[in-house]
Protein backbone atom coordinates (compact mmCIF):
# COMPACT_ATOMS: atom_id res chain seq x y z
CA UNK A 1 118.77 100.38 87.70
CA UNK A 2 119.41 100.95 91.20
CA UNK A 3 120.40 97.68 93.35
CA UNK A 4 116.97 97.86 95.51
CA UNK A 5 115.07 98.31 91.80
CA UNK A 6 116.33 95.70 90.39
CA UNK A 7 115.91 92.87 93.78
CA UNK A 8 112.24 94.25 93.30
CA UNK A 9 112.10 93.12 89.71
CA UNK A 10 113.68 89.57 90.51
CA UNK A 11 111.09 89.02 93.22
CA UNK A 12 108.18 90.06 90.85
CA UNK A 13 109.62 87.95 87.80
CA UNK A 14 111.08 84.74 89.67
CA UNK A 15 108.68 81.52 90.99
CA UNK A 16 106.86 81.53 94.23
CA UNK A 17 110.18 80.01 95.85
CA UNK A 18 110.28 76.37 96.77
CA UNK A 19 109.19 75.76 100.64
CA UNK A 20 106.64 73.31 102.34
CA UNK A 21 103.89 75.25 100.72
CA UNK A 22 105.31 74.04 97.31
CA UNK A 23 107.37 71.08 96.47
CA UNK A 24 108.06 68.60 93.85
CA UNK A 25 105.57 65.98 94.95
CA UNK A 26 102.60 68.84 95.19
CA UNK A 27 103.88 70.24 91.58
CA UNK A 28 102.79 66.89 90.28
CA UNK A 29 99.03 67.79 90.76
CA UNK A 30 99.68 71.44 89.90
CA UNK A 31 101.56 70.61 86.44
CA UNK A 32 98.57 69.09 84.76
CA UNK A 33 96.30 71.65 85.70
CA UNK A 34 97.88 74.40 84.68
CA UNK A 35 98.31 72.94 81.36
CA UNK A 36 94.59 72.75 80.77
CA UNK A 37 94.12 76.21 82.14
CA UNK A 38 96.55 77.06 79.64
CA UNK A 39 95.63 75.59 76.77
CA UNK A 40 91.50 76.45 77.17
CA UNK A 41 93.07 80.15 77.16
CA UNK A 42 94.29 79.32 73.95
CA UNK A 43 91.79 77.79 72.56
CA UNK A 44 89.39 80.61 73.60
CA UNK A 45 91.71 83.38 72.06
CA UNK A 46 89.79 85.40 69.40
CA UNK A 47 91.41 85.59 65.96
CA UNK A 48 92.33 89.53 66.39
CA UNK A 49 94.57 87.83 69.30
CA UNK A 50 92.09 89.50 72.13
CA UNK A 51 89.99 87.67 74.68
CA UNK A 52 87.79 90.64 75.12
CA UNK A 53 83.63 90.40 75.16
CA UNK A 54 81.22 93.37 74.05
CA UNK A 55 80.55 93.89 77.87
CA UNK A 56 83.43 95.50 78.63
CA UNK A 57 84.08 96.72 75.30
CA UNK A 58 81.50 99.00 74.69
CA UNK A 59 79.03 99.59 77.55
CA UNK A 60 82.32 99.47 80.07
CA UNK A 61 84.76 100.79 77.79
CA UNK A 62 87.18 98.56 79.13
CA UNK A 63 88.41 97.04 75.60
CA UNK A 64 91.97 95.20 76.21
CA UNK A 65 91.50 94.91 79.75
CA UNK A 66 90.45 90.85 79.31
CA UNK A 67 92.93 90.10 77.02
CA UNK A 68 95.91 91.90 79.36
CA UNK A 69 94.88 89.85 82.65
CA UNK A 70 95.11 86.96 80.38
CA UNK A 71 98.44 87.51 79.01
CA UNK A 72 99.76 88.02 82.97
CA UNK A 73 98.11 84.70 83.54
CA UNK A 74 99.71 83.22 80.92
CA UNK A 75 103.19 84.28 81.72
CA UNK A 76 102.82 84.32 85.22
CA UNK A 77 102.08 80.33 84.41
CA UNK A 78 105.44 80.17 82.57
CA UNK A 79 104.39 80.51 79.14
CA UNK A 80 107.56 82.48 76.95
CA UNK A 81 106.42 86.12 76.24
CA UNK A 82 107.21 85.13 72.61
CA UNK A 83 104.54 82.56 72.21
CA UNK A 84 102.41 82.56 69.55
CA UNK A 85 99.25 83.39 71.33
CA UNK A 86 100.81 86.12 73.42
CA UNK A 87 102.64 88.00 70.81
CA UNK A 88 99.30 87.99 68.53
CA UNK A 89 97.42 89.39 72.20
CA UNK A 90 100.38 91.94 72.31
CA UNK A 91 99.64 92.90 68.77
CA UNK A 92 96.06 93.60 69.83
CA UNK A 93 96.84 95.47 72.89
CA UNK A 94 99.62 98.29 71.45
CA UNK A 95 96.70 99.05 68.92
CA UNK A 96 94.28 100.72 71.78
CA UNK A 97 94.55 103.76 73.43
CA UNK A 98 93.08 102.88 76.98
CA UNK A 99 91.25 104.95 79.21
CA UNK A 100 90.31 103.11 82.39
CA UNK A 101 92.23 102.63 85.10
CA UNK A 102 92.17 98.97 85.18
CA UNK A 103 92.78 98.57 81.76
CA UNK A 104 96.21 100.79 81.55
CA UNK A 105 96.84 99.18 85.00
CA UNK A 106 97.20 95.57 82.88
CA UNK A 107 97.82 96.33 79.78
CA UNK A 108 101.51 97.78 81.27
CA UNK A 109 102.00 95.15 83.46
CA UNK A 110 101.36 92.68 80.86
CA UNK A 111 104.18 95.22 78.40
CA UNK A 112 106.32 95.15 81.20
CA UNK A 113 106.49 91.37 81.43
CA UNK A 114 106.70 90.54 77.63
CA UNK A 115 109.77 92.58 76.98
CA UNK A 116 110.53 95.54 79.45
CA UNK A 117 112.90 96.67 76.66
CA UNK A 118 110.91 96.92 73.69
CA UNK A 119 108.05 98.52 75.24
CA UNK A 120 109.34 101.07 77.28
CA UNK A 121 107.73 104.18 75.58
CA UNK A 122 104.80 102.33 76.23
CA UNK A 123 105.65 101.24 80.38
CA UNK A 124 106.33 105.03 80.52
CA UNK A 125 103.03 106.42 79.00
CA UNK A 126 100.94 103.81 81.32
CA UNK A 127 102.94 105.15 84.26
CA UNK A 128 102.73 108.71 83.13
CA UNK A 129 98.89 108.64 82.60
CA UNK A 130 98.35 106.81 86.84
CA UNK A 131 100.14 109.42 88.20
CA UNK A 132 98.18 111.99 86.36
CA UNK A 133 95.20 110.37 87.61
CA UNK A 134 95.67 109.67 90.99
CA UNK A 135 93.12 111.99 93.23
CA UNK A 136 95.03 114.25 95.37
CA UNK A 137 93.44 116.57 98.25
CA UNK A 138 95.49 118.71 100.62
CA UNK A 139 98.48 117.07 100.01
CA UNK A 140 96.87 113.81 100.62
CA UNK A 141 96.38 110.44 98.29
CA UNK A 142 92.62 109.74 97.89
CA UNK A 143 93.19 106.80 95.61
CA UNK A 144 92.21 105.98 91.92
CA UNK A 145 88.33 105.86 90.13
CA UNK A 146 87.64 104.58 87.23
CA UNK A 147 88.41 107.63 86.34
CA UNK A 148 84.76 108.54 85.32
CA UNK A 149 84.04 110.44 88.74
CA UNK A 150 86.47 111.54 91.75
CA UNK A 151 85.23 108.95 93.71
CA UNK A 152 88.09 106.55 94.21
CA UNK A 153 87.97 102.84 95.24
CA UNK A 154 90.50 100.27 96.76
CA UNK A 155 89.80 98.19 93.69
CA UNK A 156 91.42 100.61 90.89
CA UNK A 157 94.20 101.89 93.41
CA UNK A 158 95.34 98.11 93.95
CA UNK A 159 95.82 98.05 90.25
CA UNK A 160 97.46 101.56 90.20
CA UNK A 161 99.64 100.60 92.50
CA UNK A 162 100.93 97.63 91.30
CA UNK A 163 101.10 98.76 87.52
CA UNK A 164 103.55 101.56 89.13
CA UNK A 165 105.48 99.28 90.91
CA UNK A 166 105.79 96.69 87.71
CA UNK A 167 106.66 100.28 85.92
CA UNK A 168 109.12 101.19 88.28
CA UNK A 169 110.65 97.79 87.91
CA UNK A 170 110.94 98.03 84.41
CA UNK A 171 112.87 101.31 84.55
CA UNK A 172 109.95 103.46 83.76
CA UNK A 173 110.12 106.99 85.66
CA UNK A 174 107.86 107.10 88.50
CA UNK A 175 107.41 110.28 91.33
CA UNK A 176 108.81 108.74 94.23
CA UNK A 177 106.58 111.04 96.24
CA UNK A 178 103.63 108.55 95.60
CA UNK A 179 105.18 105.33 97.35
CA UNK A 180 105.36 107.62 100.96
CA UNK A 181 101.68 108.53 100.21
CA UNK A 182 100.08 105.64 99.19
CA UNK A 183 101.51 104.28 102.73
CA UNK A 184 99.74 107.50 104.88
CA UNK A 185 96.45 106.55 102.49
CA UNK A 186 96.02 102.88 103.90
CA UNK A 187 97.06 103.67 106.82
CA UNK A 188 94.48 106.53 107.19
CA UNK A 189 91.89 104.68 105.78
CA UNK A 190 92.39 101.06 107.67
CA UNK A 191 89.33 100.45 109.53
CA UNK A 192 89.16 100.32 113.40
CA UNK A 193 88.71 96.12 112.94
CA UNK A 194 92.21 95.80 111.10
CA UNK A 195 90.91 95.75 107.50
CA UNK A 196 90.12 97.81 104.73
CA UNK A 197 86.91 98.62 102.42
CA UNK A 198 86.20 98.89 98.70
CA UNK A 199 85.25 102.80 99.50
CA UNK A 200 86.44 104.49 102.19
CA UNK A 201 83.21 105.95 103.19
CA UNK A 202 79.68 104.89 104.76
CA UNK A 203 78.87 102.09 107.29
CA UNK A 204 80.25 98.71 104.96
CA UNK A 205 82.04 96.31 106.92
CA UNK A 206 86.21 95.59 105.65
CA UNK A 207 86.07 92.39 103.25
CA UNK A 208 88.53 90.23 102.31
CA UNK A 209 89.80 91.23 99.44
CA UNK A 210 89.87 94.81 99.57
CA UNK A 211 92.15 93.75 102.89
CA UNK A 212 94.16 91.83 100.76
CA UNK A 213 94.60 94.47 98.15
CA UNK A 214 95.77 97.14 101.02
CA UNK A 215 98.34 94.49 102.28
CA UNK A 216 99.65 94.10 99.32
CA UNK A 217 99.87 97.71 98.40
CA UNK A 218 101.64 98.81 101.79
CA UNK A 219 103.93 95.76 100.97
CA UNK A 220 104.84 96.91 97.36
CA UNK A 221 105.32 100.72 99.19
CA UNK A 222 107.64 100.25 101.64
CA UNK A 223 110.09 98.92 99.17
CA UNK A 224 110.74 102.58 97.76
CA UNK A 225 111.70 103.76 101.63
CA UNK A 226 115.53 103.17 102.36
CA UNK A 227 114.59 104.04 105.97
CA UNK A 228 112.17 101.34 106.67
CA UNK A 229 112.80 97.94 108.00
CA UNK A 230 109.21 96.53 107.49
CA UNK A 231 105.72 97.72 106.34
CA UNK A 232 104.71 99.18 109.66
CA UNK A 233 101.77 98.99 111.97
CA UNK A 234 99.00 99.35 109.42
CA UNK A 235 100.65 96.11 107.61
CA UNK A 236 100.60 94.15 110.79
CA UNK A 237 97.03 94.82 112.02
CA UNK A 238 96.01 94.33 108.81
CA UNK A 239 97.44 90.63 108.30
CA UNK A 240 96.27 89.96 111.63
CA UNK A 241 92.93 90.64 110.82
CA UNK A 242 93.12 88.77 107.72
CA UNK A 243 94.35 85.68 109.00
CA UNK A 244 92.13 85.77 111.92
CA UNK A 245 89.29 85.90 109.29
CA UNK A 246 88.08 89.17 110.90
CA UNK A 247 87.05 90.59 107.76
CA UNK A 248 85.41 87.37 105.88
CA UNK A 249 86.91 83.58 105.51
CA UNK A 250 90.19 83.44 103.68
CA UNK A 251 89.95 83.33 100.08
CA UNK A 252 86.54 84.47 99.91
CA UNK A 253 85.24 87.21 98.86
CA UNK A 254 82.55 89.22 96.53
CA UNK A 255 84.93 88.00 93.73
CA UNK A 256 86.77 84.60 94.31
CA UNK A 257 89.00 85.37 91.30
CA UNK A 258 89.85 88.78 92.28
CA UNK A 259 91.07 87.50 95.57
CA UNK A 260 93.23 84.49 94.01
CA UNK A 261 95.31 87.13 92.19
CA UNK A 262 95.90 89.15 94.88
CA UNK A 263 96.78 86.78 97.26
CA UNK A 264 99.80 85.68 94.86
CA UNK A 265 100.52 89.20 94.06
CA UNK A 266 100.97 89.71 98.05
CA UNK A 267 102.98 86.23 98.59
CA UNK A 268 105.20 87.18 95.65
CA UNK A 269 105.98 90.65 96.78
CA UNK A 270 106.71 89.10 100.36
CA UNK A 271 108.53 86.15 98.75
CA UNK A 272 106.81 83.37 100.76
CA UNK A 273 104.20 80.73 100.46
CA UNK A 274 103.15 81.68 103.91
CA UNK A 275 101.34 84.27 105.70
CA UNK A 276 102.21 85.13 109.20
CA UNK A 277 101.15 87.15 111.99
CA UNK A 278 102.20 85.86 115.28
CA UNK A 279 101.29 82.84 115.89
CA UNK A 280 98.93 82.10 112.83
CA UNK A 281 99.93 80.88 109.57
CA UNK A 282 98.01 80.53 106.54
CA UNK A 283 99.89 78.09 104.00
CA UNK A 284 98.32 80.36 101.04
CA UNK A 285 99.68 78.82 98.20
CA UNK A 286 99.11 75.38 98.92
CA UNK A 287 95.46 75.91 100.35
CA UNK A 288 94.62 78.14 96.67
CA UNK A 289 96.22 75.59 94.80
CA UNK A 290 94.26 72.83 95.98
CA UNK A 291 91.21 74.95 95.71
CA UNK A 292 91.77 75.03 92.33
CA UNK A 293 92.72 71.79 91.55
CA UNK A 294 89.51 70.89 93.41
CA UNK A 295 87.12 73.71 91.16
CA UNK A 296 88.73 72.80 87.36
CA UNK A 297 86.39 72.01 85.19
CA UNK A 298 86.56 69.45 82.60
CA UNK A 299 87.55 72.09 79.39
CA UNK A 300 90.47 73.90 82.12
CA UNK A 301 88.62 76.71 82.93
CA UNK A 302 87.79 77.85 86.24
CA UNK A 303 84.73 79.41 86.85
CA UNK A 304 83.31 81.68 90.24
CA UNK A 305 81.07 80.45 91.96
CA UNK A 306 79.68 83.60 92.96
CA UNK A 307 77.15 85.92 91.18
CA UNK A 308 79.27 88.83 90.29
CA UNK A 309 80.43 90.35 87.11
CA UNK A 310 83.64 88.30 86.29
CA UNK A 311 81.77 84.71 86.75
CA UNK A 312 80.39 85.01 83.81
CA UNK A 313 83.67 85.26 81.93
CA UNK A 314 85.89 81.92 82.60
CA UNK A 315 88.68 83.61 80.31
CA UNK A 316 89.22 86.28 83.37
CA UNK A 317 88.46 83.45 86.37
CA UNK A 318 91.17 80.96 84.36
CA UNK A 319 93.47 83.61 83.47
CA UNK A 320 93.36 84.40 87.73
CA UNK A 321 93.60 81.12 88.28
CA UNK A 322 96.74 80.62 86.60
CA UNK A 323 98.36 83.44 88.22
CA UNK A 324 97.89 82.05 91.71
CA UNK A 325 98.99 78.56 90.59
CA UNK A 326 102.17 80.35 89.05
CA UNK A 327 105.12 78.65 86.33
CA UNK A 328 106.38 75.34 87.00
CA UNK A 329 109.29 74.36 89.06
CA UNK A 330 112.76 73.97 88.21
């Protein structure tokens, strides 16, 4: 791998690095938490090694997708890729042949972080099958759908994205033609107030999240341009706007969980515990962490506290949970 592929692939793999948002005192707290979290994922594992639920298996088609976010969670949390319980969820996941965006999206992240190596074929296929998907017009990037329709939302293109980024990382063979278009989509699409929506059409207001997701995907981007220095304009607006809560209070959202994954996919990818624009700073690990530690319940789990389809399903709220939280410290 090139030099600038592989410093991608240390700041995906390594812990959220130690700063005031996160130090030994503060990991005290953490520490037990995250060893509930992990251990109700455990317990709740299914003996065919999946954490899947009829749902999404056969009315959403979306069989594997569950049990991949978990096994991020779980290593994200520090948990060795040859654990019991995620080598039996690996099992389960190279036996499906995935169709939904989201669902090839995780299940090749979740490859690429067991063993990069070993599952390469696999990486590649996952890869292979986003590109194919992606909607193009004129030359232009109109995102990712489910891929039931050609109507594309911010949702599946966040997971695209970062499934061809973890790909890429892994040594998997991706067009770099995409990274300079996925740059000219969000910043074609970024609404006039600085943030982004979950469809890029009609009168809905930016939201959190899908602000969050764009940030993260012009962050991940850039990295595949020798020429640039920083994420440009789009970037900048766009974390001003989210810090000045101009498109919903921080860490809310539609889908709490949702929006504590992507906020440590984005502070990973910039390698900080902080968010800046200017003059305002948003500690965002420290502030989700405590959240959390606040919100466990008494089994580990977390649970949203919003009506919406994932807060029904602690596995996927925990398994989001953990990821923010992230492995322990050294």
């Amino acid at each position: 791998m090139t030099a600038l592929i592989a410093s991608l692939a240390i700041a995906i793999a390594a812990p959220v690095p130690l700063d005031k948002g996160r130090d030994a005192e503060f990991e005290k707290k953490v520490a037990p938490a995250r060893e509930k979290a992990i251990k109700y994922l455990k317990d709740a594992q299914q003996p065919n090694g999946s954490w899947d639920v009829l749902l999404f298996k056969s009315l959403l088609e979306m069989d594997g997708g569950t049990t991949a976010l978990v096994v991020l969670g779980l290593i994200e949390a520090g948990v060795p890729a040859n654990d019991p319980a995620v080598a039996k969820a690996v099992e389960y996941l190279l036996a499906l042949k995935p169709s939904k965006t989201y669902v090839v999206s995780l299940r090749t992240q979740a490859l690429a972080r067991v063993d990069a190596t070993k599952y390469a074929k696999e990486i590649q296929a996952g890869a292979d099958w986003l590109l194919e998907k992606a909607i193009i017009r004129q030359g232009k990037l109109v995102g990712w759908s489910y891929p039931a329709t050609e109507v594309a939302d911010n949702s599946n293109t966040h997971f695209a994205v970062m499934a061809l980024h973890v790909a890429a990382q892994a040594g998997a063979k991706v067009d770099a033609d995409i990274w300079p278009k996925i740059r000219d989509f969000y910043a074609d699409t970024q609404h006039k107030d600085g943030g982004w929506k979950y469809i890029n059409v009609g009168d809905d207001k930016p939201s959190h999240s899908m602000t969050v997701a764009a940030l993260l995907s012009l962050a991940v981007a850039v990295k595949y341009d020798k020429k640039a220095t920083d994420p440009g304009p789009a970037f900048e607006k766009g974390m001003a706007a989210l810090l000045g809560e101009k498109v919903g209070k921080f860490g809310d959202g539609k889908s709490c969980a949702y929006s504590w994954m992507t906020t440590a996919e984005l502070g990973r990818v910039l390698g900080s515990t902080e968010f800046k624009s200017g003059k305002q700073v948003r500690v965002w690990y420290r502030e989700g962490a405590e959240k959390l530690l606040k919100e466990q319940q008494m089994d580990g789990s977390w649970q949203a506290s919003r009506a919406n389809i994932d807060s029904n399903y602690p596995a996927i709220t925990t398994a989001c949970g953990l990821y923010l939280l992230g492995r322990p410290l050294k």
